[in-house]
C-alpha atoms as a PDB file:
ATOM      1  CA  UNK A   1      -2.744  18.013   9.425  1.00  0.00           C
ATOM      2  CA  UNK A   2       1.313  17.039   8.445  1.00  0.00           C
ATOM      3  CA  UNK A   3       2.460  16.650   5.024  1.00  0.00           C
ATOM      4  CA  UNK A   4       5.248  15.182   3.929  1.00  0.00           C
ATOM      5  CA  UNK A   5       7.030  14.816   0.391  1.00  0.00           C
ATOM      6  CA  UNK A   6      10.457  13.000  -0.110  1.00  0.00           C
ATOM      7  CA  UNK A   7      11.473  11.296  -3.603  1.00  0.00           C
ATOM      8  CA  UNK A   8      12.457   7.658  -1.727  1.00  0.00           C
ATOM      9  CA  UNK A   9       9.724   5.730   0.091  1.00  0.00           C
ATOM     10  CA  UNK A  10      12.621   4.708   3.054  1.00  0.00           C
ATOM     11  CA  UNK A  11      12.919   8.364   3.741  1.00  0.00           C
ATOM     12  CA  UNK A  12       9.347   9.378   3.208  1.00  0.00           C
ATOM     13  CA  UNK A  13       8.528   6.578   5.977  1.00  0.00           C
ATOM     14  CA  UNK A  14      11.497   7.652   8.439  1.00  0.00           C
ATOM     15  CA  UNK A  15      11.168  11.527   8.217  1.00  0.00           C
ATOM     16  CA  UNK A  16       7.057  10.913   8.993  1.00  0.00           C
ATOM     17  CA  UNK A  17       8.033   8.618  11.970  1.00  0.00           C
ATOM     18  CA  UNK A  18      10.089  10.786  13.460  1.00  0.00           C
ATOM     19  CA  UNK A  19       7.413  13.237  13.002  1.00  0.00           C
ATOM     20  CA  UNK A  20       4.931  11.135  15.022  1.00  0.00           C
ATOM     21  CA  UNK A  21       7.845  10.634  17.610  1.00  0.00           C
ATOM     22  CA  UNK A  22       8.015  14.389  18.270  1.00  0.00           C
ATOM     23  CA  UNK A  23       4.367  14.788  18.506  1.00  0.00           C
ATOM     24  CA  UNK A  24       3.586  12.221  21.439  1.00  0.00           C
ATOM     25  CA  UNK A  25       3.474   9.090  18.656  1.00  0.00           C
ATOM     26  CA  UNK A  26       0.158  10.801  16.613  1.00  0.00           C
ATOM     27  CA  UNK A  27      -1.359  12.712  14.367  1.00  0.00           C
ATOM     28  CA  UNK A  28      -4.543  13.090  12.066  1.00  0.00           C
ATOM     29  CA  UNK A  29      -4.253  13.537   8.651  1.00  0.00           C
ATOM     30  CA  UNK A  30      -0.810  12.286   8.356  1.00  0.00           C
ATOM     31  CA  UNK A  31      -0.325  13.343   4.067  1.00  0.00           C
ATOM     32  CA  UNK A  32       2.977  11.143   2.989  1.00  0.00           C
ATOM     33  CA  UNK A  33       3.887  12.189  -0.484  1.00  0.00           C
ATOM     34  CA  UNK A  34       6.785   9.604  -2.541  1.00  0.00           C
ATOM     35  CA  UNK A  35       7.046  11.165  -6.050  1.00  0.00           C
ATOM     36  CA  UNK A  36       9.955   8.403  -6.780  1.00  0.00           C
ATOM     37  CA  UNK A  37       8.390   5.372  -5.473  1.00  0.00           C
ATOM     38  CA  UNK A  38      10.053   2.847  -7.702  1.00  0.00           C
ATOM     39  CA  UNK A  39      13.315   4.205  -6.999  1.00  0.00           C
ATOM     40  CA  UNK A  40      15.553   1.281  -4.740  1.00  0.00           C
ATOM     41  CA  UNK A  41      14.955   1.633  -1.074  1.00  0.00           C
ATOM     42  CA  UNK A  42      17.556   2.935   1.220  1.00  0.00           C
ATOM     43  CA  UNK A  43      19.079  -0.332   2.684  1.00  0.00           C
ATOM     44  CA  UNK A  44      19.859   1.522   6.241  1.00  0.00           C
ATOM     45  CA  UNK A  45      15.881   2.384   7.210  1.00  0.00           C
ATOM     46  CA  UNK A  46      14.550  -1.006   5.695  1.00  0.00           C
ATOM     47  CA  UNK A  47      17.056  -3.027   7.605  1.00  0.00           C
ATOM     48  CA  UNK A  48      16.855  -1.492  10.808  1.00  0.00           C
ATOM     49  CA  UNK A  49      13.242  -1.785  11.084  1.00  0.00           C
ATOM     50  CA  UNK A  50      12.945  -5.232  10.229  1.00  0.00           C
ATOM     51  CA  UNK A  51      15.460  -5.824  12.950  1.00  0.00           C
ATOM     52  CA  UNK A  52      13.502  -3.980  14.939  1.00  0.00           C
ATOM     53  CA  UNK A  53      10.026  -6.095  13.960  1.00  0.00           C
ATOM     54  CA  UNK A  54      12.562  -9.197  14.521  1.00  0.00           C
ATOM     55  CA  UNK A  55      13.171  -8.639  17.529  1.00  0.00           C
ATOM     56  CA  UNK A  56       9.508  -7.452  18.996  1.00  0.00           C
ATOM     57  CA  UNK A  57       7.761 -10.693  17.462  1.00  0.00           C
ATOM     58  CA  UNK A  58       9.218 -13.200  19.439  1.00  0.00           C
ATOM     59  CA  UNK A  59       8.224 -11.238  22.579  1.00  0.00           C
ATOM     60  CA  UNK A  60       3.974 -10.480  20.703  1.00  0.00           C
ATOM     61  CA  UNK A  61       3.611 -12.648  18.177  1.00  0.00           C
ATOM     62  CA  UNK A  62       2.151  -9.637  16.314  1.00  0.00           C
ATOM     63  CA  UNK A  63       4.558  -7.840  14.115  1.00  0.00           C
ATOM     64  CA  UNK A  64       5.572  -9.522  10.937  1.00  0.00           C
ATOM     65  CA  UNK A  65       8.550  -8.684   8.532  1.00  0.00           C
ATOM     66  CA  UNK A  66       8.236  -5.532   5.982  1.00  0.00           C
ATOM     67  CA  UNK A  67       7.721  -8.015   2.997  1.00  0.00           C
ATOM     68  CA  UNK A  68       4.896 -10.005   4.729  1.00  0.00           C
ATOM     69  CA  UNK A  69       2.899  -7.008   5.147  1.00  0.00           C
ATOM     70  CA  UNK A  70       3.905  -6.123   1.548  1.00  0.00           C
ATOM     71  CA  UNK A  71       2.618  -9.073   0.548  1.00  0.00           C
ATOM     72  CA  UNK A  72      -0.838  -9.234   1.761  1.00  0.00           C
ATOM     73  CA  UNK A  73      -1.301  -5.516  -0.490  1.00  0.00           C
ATOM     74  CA  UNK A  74       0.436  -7.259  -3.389  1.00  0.00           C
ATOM     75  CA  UNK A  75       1.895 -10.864  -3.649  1.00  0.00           C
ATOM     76  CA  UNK A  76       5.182  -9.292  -5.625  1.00  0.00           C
ATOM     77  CA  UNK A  77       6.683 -13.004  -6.305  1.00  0.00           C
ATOM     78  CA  UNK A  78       3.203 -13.801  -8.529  1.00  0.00           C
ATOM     79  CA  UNK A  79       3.388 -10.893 -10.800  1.00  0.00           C
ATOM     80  CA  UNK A  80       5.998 -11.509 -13.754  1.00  0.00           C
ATOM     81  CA  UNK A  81       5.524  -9.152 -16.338  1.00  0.00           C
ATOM     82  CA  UNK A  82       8.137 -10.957 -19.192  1.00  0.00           C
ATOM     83  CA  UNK A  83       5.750 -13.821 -18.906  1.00  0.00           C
ATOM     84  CA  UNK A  84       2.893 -15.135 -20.775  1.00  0.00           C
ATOM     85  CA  UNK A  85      -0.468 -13.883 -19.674  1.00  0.00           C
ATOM     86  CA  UNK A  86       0.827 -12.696 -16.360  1.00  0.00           C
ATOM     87  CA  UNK A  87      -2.076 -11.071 -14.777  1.00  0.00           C
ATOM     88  CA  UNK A  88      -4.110 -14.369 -15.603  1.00  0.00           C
ATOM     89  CA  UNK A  89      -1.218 -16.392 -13.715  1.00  0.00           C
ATOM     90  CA  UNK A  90      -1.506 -13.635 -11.102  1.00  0.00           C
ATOM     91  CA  UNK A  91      -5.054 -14.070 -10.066  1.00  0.00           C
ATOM     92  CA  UNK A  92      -4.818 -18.128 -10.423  1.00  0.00           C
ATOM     93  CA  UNK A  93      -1.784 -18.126  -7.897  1.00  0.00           C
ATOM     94  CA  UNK A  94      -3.259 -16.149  -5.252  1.00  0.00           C
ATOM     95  CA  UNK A  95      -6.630 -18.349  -5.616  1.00  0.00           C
ATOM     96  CA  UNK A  96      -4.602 -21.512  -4.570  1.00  0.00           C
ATOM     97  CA  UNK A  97      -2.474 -19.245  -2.269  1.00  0.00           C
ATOM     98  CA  UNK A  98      -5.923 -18.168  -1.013  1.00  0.00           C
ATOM     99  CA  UNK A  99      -7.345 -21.913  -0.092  1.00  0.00           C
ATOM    100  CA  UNK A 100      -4.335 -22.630   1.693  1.00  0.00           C
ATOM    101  CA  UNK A 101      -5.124 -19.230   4.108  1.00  0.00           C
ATOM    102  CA  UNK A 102      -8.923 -20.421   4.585  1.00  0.00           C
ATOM    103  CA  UNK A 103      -7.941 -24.034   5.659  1.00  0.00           C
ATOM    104  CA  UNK A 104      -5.784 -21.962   8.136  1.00  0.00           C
ATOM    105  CA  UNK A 105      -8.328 -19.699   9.438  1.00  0.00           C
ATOM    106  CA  UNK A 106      -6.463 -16.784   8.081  1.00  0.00           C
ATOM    107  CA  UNK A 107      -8.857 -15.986   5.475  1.00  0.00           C
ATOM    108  CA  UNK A 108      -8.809 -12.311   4.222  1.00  0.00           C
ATOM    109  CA  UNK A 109      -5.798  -9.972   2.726  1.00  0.00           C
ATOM    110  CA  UNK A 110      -6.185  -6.762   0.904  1.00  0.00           C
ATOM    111  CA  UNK A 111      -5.574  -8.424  -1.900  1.00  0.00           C
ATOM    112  CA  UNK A 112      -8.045 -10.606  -2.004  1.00  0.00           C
ATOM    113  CA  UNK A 113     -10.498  -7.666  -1.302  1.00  0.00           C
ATOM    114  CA  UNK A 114      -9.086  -6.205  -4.767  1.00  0.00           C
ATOM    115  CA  UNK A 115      -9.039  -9.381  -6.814  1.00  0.00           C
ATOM    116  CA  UNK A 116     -12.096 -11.589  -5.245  1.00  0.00           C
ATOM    117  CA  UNK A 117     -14.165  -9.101  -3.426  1.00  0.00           C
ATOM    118  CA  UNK A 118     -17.798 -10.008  -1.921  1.00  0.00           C
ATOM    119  CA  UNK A 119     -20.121  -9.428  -4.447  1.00  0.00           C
ATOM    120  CA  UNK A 120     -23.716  -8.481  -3.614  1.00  0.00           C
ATOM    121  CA  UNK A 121     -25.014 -11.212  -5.632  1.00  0.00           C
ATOM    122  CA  UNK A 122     -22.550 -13.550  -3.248  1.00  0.00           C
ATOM    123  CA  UNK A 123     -19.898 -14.319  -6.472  1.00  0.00           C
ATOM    124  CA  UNK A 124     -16.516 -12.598  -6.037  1.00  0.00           C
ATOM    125  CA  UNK A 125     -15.727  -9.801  -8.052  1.00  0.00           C
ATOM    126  CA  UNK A 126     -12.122  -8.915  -9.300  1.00  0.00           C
ATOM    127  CA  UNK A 127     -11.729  -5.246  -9.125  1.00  0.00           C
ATOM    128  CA  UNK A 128      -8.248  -4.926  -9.981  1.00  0.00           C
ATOM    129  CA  UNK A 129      -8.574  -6.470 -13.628  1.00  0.00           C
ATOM    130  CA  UNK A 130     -12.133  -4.411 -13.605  1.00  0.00           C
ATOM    131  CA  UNK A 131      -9.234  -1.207 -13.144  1.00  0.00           C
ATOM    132  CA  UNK A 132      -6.916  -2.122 -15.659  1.00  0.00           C
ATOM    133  CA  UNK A 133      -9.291  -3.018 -18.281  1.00  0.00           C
ATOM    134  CA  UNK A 134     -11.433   0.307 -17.817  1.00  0.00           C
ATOM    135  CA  UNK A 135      -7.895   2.003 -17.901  1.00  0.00           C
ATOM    136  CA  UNK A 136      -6.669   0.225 -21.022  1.00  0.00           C
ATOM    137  CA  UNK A 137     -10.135   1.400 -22.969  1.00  0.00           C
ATOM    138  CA  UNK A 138     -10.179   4.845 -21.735  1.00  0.00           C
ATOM    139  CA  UNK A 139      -6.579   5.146 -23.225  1.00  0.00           C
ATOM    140  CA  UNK A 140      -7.801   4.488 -26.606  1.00  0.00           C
ATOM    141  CA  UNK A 141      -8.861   7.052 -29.156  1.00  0.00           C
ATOM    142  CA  UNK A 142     -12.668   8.035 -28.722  1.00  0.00           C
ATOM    143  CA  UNK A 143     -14.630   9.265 -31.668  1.00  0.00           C
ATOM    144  CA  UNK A 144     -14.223  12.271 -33.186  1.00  0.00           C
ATOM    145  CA  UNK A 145     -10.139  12.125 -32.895  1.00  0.00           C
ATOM    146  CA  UNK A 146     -10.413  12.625 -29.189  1.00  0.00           C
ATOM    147  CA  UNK A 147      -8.402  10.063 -26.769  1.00  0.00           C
ATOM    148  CA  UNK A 148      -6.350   9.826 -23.725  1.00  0.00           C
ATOM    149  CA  UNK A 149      -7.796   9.362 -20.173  1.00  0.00           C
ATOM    150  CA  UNK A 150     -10.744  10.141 -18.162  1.00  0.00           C
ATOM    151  CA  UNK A 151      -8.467  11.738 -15.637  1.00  0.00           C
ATOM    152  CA  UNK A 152     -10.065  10.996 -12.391  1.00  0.00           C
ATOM    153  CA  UNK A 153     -12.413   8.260 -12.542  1.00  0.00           C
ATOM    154  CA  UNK A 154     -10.634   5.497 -11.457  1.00  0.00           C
ATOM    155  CA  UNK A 155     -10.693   4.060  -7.697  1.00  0.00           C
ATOM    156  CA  UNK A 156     -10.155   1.274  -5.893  1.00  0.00           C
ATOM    157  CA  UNK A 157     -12.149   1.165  -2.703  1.00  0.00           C
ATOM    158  CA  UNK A 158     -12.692  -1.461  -0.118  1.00  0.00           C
ATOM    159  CA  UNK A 159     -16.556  -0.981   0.484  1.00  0.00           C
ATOM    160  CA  UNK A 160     -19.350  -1.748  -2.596  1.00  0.00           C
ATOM    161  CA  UNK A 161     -17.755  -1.759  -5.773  1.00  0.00           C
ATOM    162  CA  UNK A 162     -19.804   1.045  -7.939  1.00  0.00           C
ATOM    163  CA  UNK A 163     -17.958   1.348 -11.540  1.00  0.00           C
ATOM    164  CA  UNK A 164     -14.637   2.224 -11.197  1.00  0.00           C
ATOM    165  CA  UNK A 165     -13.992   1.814  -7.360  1.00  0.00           C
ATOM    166  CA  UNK A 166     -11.633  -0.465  -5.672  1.00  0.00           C
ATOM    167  CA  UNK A 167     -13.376  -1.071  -2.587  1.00  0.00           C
ATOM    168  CA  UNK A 168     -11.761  -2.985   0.345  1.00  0.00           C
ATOM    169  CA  UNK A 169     -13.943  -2.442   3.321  1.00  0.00           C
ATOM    170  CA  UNK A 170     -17.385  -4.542   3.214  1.00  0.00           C
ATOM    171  CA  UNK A 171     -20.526  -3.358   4.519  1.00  0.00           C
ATOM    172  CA  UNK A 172     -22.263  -5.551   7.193  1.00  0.00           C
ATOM    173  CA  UNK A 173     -18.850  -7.691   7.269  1.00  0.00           C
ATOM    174  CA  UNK A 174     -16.654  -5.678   8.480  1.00  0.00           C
ATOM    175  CA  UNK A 175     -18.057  -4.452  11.567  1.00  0.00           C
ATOM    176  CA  UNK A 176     -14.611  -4.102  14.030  1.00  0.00           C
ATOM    177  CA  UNK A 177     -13.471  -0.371  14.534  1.00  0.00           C
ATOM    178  CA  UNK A 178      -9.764  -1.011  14.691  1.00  0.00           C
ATOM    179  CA  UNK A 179      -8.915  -3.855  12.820  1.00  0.00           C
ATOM    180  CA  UNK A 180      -9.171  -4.833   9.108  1.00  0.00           C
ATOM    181  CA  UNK A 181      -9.463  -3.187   6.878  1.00  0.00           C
ATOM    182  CA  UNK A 182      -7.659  -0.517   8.165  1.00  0.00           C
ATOM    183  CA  UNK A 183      -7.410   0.720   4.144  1.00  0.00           C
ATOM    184  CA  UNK A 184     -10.448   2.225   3.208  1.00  0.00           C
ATOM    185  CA  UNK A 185      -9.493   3.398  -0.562  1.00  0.00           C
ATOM    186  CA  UNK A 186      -7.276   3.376  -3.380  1.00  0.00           C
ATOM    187  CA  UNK A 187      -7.686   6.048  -6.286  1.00  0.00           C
ATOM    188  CA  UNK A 188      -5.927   6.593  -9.367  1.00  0.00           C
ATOM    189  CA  UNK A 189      -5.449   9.744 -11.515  1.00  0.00           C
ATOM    190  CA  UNK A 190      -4.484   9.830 -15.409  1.00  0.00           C
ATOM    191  CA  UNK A 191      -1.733  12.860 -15.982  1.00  0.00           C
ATOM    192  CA  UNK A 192      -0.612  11.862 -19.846  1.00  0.00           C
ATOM    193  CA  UNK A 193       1.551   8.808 -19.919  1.00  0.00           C
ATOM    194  CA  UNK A 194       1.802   9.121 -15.925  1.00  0.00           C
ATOM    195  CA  UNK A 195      -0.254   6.959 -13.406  1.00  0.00           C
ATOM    196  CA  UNK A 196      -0.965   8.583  -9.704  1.00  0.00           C
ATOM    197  CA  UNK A 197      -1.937   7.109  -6.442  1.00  0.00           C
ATOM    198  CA  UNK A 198      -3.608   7.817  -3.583  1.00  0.00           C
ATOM    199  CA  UNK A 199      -4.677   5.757  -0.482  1.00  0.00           C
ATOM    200  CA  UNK A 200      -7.055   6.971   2.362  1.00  0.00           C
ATOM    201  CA  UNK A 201      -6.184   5.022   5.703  1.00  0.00           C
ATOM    202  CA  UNK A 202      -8.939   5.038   8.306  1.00  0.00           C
ATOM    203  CA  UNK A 203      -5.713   4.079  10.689  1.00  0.00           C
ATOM    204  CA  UNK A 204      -2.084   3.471  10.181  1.00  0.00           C
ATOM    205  CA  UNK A 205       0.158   1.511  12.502  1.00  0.00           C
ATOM    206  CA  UNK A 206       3.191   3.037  11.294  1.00  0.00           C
ATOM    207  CA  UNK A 207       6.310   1.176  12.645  1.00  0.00           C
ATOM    208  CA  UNK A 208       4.097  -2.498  12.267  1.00  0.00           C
ATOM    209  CA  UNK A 209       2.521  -1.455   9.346  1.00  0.00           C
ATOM    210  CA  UNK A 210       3.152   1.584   7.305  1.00  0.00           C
ATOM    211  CA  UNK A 211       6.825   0.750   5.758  1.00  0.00           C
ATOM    212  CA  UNK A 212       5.087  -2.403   3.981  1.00  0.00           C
ATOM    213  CA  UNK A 213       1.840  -0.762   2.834  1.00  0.00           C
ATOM    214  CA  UNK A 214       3.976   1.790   0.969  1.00  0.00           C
ATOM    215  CA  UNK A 215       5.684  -1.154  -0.540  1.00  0.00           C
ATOM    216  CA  UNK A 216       2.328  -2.562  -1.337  1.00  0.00           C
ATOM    217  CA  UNK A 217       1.237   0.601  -2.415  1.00  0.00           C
ATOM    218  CA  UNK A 218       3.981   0.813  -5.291  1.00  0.00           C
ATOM    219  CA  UNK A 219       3.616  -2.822  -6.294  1.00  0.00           C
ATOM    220  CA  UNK A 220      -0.165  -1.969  -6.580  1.00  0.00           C
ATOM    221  CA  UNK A 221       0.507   1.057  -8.544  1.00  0.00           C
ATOM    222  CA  UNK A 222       3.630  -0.565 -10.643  1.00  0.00           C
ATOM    223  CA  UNK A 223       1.285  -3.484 -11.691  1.00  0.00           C
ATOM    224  CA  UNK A 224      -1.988  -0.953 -13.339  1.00  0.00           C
ATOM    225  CA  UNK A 225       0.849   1.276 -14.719  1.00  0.00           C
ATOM    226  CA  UNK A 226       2.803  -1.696 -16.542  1.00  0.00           C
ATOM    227  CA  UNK A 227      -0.597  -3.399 -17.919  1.00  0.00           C
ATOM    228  CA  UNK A 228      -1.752  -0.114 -19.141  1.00  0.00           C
ATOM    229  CA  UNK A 229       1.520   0.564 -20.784  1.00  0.00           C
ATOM    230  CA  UNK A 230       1.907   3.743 -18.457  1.00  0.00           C
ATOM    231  CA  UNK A 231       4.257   5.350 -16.124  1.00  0.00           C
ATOM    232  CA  UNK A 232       3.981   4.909 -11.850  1.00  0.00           C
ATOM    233  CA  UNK A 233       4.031   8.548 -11.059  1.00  0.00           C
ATOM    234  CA  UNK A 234       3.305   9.733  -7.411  1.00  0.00           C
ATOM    235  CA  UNK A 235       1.933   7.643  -4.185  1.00  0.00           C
ATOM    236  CA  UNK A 236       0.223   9.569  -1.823  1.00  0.00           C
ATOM    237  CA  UNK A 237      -1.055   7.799   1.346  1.00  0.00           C
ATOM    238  CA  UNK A 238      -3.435   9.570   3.736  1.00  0.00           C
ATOM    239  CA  UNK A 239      -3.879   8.196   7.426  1.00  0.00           C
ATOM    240  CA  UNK A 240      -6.964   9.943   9.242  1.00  0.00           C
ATOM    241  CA  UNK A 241      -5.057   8.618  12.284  1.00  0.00           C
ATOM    242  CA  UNK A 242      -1.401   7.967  12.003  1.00  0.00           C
ATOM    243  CA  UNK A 243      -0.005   5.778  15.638  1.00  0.00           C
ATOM    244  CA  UNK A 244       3.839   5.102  16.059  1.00  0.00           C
ATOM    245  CA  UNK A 245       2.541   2.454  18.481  1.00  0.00           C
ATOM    246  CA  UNK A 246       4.003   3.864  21.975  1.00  0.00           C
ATOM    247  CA  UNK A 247       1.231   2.108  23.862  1.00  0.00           C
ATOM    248  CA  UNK A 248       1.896  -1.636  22.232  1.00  0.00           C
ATOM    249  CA  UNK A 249       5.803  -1.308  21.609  1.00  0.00           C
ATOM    250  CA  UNK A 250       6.633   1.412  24.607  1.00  0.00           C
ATOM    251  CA  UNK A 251       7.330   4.887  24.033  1.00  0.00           C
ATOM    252  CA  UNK A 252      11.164   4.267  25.048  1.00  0.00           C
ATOM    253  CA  UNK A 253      11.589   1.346  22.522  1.00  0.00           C
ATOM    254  CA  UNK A 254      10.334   3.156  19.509  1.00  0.00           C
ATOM    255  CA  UNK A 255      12.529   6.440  20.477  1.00  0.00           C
ATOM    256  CA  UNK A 256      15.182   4.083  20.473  1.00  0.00           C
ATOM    257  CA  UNK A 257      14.405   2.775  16.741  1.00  0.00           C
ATOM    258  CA  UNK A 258      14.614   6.610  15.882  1.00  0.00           C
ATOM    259  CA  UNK A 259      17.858   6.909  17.187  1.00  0.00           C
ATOM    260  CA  UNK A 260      19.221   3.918  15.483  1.00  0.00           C
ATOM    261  CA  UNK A 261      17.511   4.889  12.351  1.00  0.00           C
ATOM    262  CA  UNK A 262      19.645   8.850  12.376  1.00  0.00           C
ATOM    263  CA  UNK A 263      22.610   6.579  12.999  1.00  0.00           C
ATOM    264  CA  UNK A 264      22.312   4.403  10.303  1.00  0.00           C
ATOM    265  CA  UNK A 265      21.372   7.059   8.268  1.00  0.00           C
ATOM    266  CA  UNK A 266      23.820   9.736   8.638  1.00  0.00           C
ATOM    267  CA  UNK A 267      26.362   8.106   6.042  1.00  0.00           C
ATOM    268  CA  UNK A 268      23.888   8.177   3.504  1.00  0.00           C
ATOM    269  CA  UNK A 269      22.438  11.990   4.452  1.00  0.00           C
ATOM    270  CA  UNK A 270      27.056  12.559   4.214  1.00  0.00           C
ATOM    271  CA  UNK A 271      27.007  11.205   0.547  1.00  0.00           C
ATOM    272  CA  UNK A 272      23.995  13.014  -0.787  1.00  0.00           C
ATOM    273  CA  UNK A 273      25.083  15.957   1.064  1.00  0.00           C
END
């Protein structure tokens, strides 16, 4: 087991890559710790690896840009908290955002396994609002004088959806060992006016993957906080199995986005410093 803490998600991502890199490209129970996730990204790690995505995809087809993979955790351009009703228009943009995937055979996000998930009784159930409305009530004054939080009873889970889970993963649907859902769980903790995170990866491609699930992550995490009328505190995201992908992207390439990740870094580590 490897833990790692860092304030900025860019950094927290890098400094556990490198990690990997120096450990033959894996490790179980990969801990990754951002205490600041809302803070802005560092420009220099973001940058380089979507260069780096840009330039594998044309030769795979298979990696996609850090705000596509972002995206399918948390569609950021349908949330807009200044508007009317906007977790309503949330869940009604991703539904026709969501017909358009199934008439191109690209049916499932995470997403959709938090707002529309497979119901036993075959209806889709919206976990997400299920979350945030649980959250909002648990915030309000109990009898006797007593309020504030159930501290721990909040997840979100991707497998049956039992009171306050967020469940991604589907019995008897998802069947595939390495492939979606990769995500297993999402669970929240109440600490006063502060919302925590934590996500339990079964398996985390880390250069295709990981950058944009932390971004997901804190979109996921920013949107409960904000309709709860709370503060995003910590993310912590768990991978069982953490890959830096040496057997898909070759162990010499991905060395080779370290390097150029020190180098674009060391101006910023000279300013802090």
């Amino acid at each position: 087991m490897h833990a790692i803490t860092n304030e900025n998600l860019s950094l927290a991502w890098n400094e556990a890559l490198q990690h990997l890199i120096e450990n033959d490209g894996k490790c179980v129970h990969l801990a990754v710790a951002i205490t600041r996730p809302l803070d802005p990204e560092v420009d220099a790690v973001r940058n380089t690896l979507d260069q780096f995505i840009a330039e594998r995809r044309g030769a795979d087809g298979k990696q996609w840009p850090i705000s596509t993979v972002a995206n399918t955790m948390f569609p950021g351009a349908f949330y807009r908290p200044s508007r009317e009703s906007p977790r309503e228009r949330l869940y009604e943009l991703h539904a026709k955002a969501q017909r358009m995937q199934q008439r191109m055979a690209d049916p499932e996000s995470y997403f959709n396994r938090l707002v529309a998930y497979p119901g036993a009784d075959g209806k889709p159930f919206n976990q997400l609002e299920y979350i945030v409305q649980r959250l909002i009530k648990q915030r309000q004054p109990r009898k006797g004088g007593r309020g504030g939080p159930l501290s721990s009873a909040y997840e979100l889970g991707l497998s049956v959806p039992e009171g306050g889970d967020l469940r991604v993963q589907a019995p008897g649907q998802d069947r595939n060992i390495m492939s979606f859902p990769c995500l297993s769980q999402i669970s929240f903790t109440l600490e006063g006016e502060k919302l925590n995170l934590a996500a339990l990866y079964r398996n985390q491609y880390f250069i295709s993957r990981a950058y944009g699930n932390y971004v997901g992550l804190a979109r996921i995490g920013n949107f409960i906080a904000s309709e709860v009328g709370v503060q995003l505190g910590e993310i912590l995201c768990l991978a069982t199995h953490a890959d830096a992908e040496f057997s898909g992207l070759t162990k010499g390439r991905v060395e080779q986005l370290a390097h150029s990740l020190r180098a674009a870094l060391t101006p910023v580590e000279e300013v802090s410093a």
